[in-house]
C-alpha atoms as a PDB file:
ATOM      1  CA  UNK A   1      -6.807   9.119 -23.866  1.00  0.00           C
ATOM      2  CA  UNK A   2      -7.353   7.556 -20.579  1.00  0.00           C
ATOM      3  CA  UNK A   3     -11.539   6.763 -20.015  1.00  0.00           C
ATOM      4  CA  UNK A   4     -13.006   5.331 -16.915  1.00  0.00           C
ATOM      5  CA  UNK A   5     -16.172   3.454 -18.322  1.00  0.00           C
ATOM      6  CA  UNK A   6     -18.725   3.312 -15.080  1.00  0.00           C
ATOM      7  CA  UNK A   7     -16.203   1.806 -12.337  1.00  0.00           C
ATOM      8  CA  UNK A   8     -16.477   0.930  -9.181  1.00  0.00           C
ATOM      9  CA  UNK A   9     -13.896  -0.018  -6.506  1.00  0.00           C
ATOM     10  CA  UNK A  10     -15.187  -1.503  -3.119  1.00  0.00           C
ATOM     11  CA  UNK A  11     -12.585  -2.507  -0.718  1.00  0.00           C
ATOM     12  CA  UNK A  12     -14.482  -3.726   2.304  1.00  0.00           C
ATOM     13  CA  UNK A  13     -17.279  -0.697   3.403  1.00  0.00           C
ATOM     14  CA  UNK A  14     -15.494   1.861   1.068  1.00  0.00           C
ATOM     15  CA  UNK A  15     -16.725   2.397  -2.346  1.00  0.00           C
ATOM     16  CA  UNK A  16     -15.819   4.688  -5.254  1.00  0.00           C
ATOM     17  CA  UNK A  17     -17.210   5.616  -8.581  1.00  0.00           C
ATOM     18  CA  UNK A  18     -15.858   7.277 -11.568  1.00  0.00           C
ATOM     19  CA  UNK A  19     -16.789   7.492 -15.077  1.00  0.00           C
ATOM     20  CA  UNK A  20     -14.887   9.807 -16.761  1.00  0.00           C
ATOM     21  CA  UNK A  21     -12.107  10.497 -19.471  1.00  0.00           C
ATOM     22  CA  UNK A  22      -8.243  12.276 -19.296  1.00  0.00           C
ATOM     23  CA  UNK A  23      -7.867  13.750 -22.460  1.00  0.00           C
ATOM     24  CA  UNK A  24      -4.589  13.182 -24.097  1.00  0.00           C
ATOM     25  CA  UNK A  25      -1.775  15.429 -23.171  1.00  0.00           C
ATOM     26  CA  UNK A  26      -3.621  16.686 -20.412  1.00  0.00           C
ATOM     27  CA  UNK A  27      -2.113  18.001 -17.032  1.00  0.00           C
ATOM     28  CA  UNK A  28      -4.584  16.928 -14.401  1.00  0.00           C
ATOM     29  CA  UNK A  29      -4.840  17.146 -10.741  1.00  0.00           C
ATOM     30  CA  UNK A  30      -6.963  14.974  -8.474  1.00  0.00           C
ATOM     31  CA  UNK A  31      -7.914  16.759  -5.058  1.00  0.00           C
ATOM     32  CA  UNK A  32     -10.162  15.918  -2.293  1.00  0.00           C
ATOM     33  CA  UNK A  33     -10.810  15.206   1.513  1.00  0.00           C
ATOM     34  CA  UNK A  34      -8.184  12.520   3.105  1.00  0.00           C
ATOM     35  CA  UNK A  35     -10.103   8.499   2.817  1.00  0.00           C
ATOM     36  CA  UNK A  36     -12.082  10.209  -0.141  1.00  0.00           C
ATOM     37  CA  UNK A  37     -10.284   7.886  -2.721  1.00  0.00           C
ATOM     38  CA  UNK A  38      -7.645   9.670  -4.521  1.00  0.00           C
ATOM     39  CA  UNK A  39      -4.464   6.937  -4.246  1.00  0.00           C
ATOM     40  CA  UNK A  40      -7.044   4.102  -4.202  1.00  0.00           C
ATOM     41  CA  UNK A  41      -8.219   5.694  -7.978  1.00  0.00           C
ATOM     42  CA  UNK A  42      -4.916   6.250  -9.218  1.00  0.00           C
ATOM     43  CA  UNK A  43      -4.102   2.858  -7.963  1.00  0.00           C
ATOM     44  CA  UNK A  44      -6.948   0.972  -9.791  1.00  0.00           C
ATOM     45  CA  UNK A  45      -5.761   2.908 -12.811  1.00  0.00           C
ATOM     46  CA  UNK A  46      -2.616   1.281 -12.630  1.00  0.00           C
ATOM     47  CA  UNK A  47      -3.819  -2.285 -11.989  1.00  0.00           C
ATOM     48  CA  UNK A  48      -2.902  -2.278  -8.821  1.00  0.00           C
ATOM     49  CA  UNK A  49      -6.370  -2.090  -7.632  1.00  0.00           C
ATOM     50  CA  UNK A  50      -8.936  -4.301  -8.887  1.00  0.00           C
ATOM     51  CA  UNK A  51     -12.617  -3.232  -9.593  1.00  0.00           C
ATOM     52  CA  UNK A  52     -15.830  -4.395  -8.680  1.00  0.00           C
ATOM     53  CA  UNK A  53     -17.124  -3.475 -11.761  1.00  0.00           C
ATOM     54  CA  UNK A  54     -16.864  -1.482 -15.050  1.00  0.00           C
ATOM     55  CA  UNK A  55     -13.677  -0.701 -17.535  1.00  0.00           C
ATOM     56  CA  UNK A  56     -10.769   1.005 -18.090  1.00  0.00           C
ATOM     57  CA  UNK A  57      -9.602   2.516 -21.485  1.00  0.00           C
ATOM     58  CA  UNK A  58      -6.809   3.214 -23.228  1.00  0.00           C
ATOM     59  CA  UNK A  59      -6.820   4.986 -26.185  1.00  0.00           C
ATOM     60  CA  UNK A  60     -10.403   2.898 -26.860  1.00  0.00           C
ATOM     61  CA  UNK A  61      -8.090  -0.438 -26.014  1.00  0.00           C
ATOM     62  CA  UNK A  62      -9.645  -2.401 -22.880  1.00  0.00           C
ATOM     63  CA  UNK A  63      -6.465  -2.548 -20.178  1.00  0.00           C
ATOM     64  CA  UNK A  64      -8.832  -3.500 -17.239  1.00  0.00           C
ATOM     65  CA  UNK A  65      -7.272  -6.718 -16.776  1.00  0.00           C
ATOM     66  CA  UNK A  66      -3.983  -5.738 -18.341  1.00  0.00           C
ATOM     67  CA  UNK A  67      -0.675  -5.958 -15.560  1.00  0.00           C
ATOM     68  CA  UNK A  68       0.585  -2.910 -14.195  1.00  0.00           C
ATOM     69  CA  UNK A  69       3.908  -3.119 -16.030  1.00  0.00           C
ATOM     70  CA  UNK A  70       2.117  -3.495 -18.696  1.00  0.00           C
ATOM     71  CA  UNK A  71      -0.229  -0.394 -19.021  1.00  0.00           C
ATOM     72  CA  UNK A  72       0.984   2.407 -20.501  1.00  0.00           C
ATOM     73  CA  UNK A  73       1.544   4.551 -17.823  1.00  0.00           C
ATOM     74  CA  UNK A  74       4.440   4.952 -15.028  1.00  0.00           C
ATOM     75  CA  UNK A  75       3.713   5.636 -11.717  1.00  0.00           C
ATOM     76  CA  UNK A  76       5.670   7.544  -9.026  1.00  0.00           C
ATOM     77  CA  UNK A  77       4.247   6.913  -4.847  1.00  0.00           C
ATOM     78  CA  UNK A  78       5.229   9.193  -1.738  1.00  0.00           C
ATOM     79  CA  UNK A  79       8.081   7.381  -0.784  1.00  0.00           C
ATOM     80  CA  UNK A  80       9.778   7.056  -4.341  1.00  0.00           C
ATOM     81  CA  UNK A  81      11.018   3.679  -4.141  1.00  0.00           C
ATOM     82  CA  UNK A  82      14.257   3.832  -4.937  1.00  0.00           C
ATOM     83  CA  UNK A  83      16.207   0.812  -3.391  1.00  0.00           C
ATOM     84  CA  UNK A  84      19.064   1.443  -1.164  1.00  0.00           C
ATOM     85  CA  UNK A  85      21.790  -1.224  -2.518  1.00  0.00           C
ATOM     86  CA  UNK A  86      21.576  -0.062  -5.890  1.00  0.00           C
ATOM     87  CA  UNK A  87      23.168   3.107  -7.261  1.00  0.00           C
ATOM     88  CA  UNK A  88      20.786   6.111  -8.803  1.00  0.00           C
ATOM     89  CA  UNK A  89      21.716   5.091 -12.458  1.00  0.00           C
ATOM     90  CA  UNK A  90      21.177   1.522 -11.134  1.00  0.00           C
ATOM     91  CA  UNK A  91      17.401   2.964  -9.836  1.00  0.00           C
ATOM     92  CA  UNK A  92      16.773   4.727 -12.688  1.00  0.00           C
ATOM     93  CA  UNK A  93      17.791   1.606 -14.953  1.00  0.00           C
ATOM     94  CA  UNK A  94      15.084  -0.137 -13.300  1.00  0.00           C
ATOM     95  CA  UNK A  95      12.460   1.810 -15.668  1.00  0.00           C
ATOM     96  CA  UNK A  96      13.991   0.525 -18.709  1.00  0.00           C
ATOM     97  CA  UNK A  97      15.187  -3.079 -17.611  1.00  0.00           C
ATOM     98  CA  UNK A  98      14.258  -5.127 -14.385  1.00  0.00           C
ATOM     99  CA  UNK A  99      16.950  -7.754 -14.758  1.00  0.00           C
ATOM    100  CA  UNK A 100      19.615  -4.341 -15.274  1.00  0.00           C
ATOM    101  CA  UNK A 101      20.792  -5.984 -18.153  1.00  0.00           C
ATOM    102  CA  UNK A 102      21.390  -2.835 -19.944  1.00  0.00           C
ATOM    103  CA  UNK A 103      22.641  -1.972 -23.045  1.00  0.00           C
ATOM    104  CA  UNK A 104      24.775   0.505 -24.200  1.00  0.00           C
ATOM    105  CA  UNK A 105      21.978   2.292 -25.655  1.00  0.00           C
ATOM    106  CA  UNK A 106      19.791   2.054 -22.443  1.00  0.00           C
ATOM    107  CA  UNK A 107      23.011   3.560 -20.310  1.00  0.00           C
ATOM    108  CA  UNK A 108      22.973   6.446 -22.651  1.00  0.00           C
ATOM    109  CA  UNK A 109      19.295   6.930 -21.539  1.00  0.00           C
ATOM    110  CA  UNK A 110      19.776   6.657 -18.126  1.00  0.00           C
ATOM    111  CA  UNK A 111      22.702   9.400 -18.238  1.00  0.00           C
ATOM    112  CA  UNK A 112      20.438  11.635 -20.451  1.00  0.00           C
ATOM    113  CA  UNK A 113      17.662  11.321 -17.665  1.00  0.00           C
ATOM    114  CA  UNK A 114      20.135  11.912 -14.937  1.00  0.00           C
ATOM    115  CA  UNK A 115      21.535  15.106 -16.500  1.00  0.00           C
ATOM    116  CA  UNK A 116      18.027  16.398 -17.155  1.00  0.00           C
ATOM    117  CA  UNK A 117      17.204  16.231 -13.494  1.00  0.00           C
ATOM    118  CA  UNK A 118      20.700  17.802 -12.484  1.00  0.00           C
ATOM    119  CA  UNK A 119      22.149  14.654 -11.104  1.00  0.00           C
ATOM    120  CA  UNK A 120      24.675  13.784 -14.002  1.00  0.00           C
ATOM    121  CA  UNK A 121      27.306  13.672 -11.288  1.00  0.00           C
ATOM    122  CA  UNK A 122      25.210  11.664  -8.573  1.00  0.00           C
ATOM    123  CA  UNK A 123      24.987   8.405 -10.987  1.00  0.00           C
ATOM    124  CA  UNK A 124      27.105   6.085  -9.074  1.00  0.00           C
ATOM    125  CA  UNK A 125      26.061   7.159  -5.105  1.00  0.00           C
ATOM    126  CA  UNK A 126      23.643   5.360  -3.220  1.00  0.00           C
ATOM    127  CA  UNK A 127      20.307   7.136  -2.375  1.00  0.00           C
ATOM    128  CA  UNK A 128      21.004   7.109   1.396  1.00  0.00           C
ATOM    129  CA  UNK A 129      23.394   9.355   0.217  1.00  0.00           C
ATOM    130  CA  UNK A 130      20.869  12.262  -1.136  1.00  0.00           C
ATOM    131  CA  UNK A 131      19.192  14.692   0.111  1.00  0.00           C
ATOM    132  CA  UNK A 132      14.659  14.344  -0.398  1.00  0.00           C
ATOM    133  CA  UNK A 133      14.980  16.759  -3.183  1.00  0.00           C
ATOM    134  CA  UNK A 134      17.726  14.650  -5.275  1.00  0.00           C
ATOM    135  CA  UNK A 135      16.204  11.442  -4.523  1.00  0.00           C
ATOM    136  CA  UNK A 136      12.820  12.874  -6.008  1.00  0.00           C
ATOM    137  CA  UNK A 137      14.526  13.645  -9.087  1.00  0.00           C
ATOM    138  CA  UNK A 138      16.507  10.118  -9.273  1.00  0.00           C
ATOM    139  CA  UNK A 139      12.899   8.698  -8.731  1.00  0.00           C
ATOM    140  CA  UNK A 140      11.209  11.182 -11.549  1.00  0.00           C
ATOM    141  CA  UNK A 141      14.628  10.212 -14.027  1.00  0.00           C
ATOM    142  CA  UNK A 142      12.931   6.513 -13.361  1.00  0.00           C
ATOM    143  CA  UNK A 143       9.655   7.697 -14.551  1.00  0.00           C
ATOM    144  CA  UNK A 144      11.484   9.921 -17.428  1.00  0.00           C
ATOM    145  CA  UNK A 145      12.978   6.699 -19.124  1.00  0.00           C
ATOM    146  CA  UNK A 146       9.985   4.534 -19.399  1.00  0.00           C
ATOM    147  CA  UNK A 147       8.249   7.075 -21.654  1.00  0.00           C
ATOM    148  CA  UNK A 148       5.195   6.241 -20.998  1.00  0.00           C
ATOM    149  CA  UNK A 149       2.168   8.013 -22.846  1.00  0.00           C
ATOM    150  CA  UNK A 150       0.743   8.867 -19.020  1.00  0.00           C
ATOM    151  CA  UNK A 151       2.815  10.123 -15.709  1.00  0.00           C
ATOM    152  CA  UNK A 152       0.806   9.272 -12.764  1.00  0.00           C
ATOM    153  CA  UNK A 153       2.372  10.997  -9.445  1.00  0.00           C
ATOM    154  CA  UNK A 154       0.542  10.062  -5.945  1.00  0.00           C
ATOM    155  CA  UNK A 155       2.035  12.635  -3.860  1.00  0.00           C
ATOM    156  CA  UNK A 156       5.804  11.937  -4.230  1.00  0.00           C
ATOM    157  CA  UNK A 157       6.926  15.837  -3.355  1.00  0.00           C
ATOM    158  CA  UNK A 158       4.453  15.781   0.171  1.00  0.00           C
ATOM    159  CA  UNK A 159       7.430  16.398   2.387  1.00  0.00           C
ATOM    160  CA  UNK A 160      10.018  18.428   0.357  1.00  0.00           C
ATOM    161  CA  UNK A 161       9.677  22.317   1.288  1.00  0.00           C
ATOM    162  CA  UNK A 162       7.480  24.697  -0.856  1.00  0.00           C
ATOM    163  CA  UNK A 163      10.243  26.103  -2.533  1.00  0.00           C
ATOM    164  CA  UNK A 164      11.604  23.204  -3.413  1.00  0.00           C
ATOM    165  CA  UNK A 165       8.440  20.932  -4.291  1.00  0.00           C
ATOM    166  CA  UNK A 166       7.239  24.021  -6.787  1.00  0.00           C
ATOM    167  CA  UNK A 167      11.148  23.309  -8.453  1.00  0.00           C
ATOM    168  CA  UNK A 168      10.056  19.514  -8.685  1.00  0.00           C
ATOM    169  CA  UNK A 169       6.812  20.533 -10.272  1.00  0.00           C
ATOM    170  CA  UNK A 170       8.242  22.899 -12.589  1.00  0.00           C
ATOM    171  CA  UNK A 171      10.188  19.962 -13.601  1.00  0.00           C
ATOM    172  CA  UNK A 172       7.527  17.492 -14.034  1.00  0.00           C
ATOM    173  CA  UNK A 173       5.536  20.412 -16.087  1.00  0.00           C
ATOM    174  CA  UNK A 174       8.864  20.614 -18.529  1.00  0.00           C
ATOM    175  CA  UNK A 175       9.114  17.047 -18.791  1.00  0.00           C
ATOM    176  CA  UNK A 176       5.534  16.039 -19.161  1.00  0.00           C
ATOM    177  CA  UNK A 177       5.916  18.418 -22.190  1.00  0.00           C
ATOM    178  CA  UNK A 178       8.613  17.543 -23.907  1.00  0.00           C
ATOM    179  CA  UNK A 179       7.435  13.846 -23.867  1.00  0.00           C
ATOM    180  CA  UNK A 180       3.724  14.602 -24.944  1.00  0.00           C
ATOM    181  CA  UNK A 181       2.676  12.341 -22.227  1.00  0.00           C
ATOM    182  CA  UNK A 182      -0.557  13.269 -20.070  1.00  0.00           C
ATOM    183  CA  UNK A 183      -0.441  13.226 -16.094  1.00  0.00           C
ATOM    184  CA  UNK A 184      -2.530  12.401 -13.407  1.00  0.00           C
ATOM    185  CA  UNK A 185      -1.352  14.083  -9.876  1.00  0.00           C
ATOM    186  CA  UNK A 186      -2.827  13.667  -6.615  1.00  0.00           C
ATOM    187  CA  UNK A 187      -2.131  16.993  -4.481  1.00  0.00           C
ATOM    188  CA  UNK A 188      -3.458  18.399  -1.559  1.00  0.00           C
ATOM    189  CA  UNK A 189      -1.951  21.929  -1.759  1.00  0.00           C
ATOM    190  CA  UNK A 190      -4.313  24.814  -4.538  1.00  0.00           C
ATOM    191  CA  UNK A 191      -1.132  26.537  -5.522  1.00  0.00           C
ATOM    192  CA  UNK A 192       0.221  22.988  -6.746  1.00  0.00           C
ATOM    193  CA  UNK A 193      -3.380  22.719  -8.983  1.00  0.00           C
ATOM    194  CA  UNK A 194      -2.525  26.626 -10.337  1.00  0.00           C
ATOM    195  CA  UNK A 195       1.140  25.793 -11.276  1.00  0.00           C
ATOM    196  CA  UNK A 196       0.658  22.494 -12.479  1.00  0.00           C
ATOM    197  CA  UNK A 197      -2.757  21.529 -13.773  1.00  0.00           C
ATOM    198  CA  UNK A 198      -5.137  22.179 -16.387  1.00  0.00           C
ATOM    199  CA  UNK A 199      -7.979  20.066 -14.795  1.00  0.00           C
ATOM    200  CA  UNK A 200      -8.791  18.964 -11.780  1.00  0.00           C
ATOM    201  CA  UNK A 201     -10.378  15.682 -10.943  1.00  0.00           C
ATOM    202  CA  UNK A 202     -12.962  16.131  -7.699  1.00  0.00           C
ATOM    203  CA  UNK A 203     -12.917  13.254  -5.292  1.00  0.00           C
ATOM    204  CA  UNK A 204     -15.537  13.228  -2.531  1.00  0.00           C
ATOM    205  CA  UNK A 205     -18.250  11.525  -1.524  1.00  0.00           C
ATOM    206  CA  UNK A 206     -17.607   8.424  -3.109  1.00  0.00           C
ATOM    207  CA  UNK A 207     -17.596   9.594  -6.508  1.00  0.00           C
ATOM    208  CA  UNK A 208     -14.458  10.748  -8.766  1.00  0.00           C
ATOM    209  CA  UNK A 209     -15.794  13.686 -10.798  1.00  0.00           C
ATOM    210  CA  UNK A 210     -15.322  14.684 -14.366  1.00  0.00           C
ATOM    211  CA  UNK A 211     -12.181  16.484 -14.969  1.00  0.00           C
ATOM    212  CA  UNK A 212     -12.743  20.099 -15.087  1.00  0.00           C
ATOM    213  CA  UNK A 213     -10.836  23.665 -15.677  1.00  0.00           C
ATOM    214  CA  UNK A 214      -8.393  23.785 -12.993  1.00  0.00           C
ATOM    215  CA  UNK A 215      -8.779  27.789 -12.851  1.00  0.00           C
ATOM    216  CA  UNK A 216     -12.508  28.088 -13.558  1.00  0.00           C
ATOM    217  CA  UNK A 217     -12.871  25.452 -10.189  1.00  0.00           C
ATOM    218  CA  UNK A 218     -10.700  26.919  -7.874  1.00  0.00           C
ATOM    219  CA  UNK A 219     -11.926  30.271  -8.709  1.00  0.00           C
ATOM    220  CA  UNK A 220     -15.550  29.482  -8.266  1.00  0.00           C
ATOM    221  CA  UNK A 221     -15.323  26.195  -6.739  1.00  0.00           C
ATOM    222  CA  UNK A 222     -19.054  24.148  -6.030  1.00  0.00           C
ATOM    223  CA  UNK A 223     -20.318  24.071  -1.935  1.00  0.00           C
ATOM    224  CA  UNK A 224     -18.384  20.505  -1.714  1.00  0.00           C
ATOM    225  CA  UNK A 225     -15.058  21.841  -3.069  1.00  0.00           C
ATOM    226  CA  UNK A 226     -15.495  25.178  -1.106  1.00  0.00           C
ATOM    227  CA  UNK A 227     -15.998  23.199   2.079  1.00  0.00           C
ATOM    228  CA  UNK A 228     -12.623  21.437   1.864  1.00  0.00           C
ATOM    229  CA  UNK A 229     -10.481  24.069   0.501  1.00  0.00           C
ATOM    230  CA  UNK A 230     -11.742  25.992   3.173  1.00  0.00           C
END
């Protein structure tokens, strides 16, 4: 259970509040106006943001000050990261060991991952060498291996096609599943918060609201949340 105890973020004349809790195993999307917040939140959940004040939880455990690498969470940004020089089981090695000093064990991850995101046969090319859509699942077989208790996605399918981006999201529904991890998904499209989510986080205004039912928000959404789906 992830639980934002009364934080704040400033970053110059920008500031954001949130006090709020992810229950475990949940599926949540966080929505809201461009410059409300959203990446800057997700961020400061992952450490890569520091706060001006308050504490975040993990399971009850303070990880506030606890590094990024360390937190128990893997996180997946808009351009997927995936380094050019190094092959996509190389990549996707980099979620289990930094160094790539791999073990037999850890390869036999890494080619479960690969085959589970349909790119068994892709292990040894080079990413320039994908198209967006297999390079998003190379990136998500990164984020498979870790097994982290929480999946945090900031956008990573923006530019793939709507046919192809609901495939991705299909596939981050199965595998979210079948790990019993929770997510945390920053989206700008409604039909991403139907398939996908059974909350929604509300950012606007300088506040990150509570998490509520995805369907029972979009369906009867509050004046703010009207205003900028539109």
């Amino acid at each position: 259970m992830l639980t934002l105890d009364r934080v704040t973020i400033e970053q110059g004349d920008f500031r954001l509040e949130a006090d709020l809790t992810v229950a475990s195993g949940r599926k949540v999307a966080v929505i809201g106006p461009s410059g409300a917040g959203k990446s800057t939140l997700l961020g400061a959940i992952c450490g890569f943001v520091p706060l001006a004040s308050g504490r975040i939880l993990w399971d009850g455990g303070d990880i506030t000050r606890t590094a990024p690498g360390r937190r128990p969470m893997a996180m997946l940004f808009q351009d997927n990261n995936l380094f050019p020089h190094l092959s996509v089981a190389q990549n996707v090695g980099l979620g289990l060991r930094p160094d790539l000093r791999l073990s037999p064990a850890d390869r036999d991850r890494i080619a479960l991952a690969l085959d589970r995101v349909g790119l068994a046969q892709y292990a040894g090319t080079k990413p320039g060498k994908l198209s967006g859509g297999q390079q998003s699942r190379a990136a998500l077989a990164r984020v498979s291996v870790q097994a982290r208790p929480l999946i945090v996605l900031d956008e990573p399918f923006a530019a793939l096609g709507p046919a192809l981006r609901r495939d991705m999201l299909e596939l981050v529904r199965d595998l979210t599943a079948e790990q019993g991890a929770s997510l945390l998904m920053v989206t700008h499209t409604p039909d991403d918060v139907r398939l996908i989510a059974d909350d929604v986080i509300f950012v606007d205004g300088g506040r990150a609201h509570a998490p509520q039912p995805a369907a029972d928000l979009l369906d009867n959404p509050p004046p703010a949340l009207r205003a900028y789906l539109g």
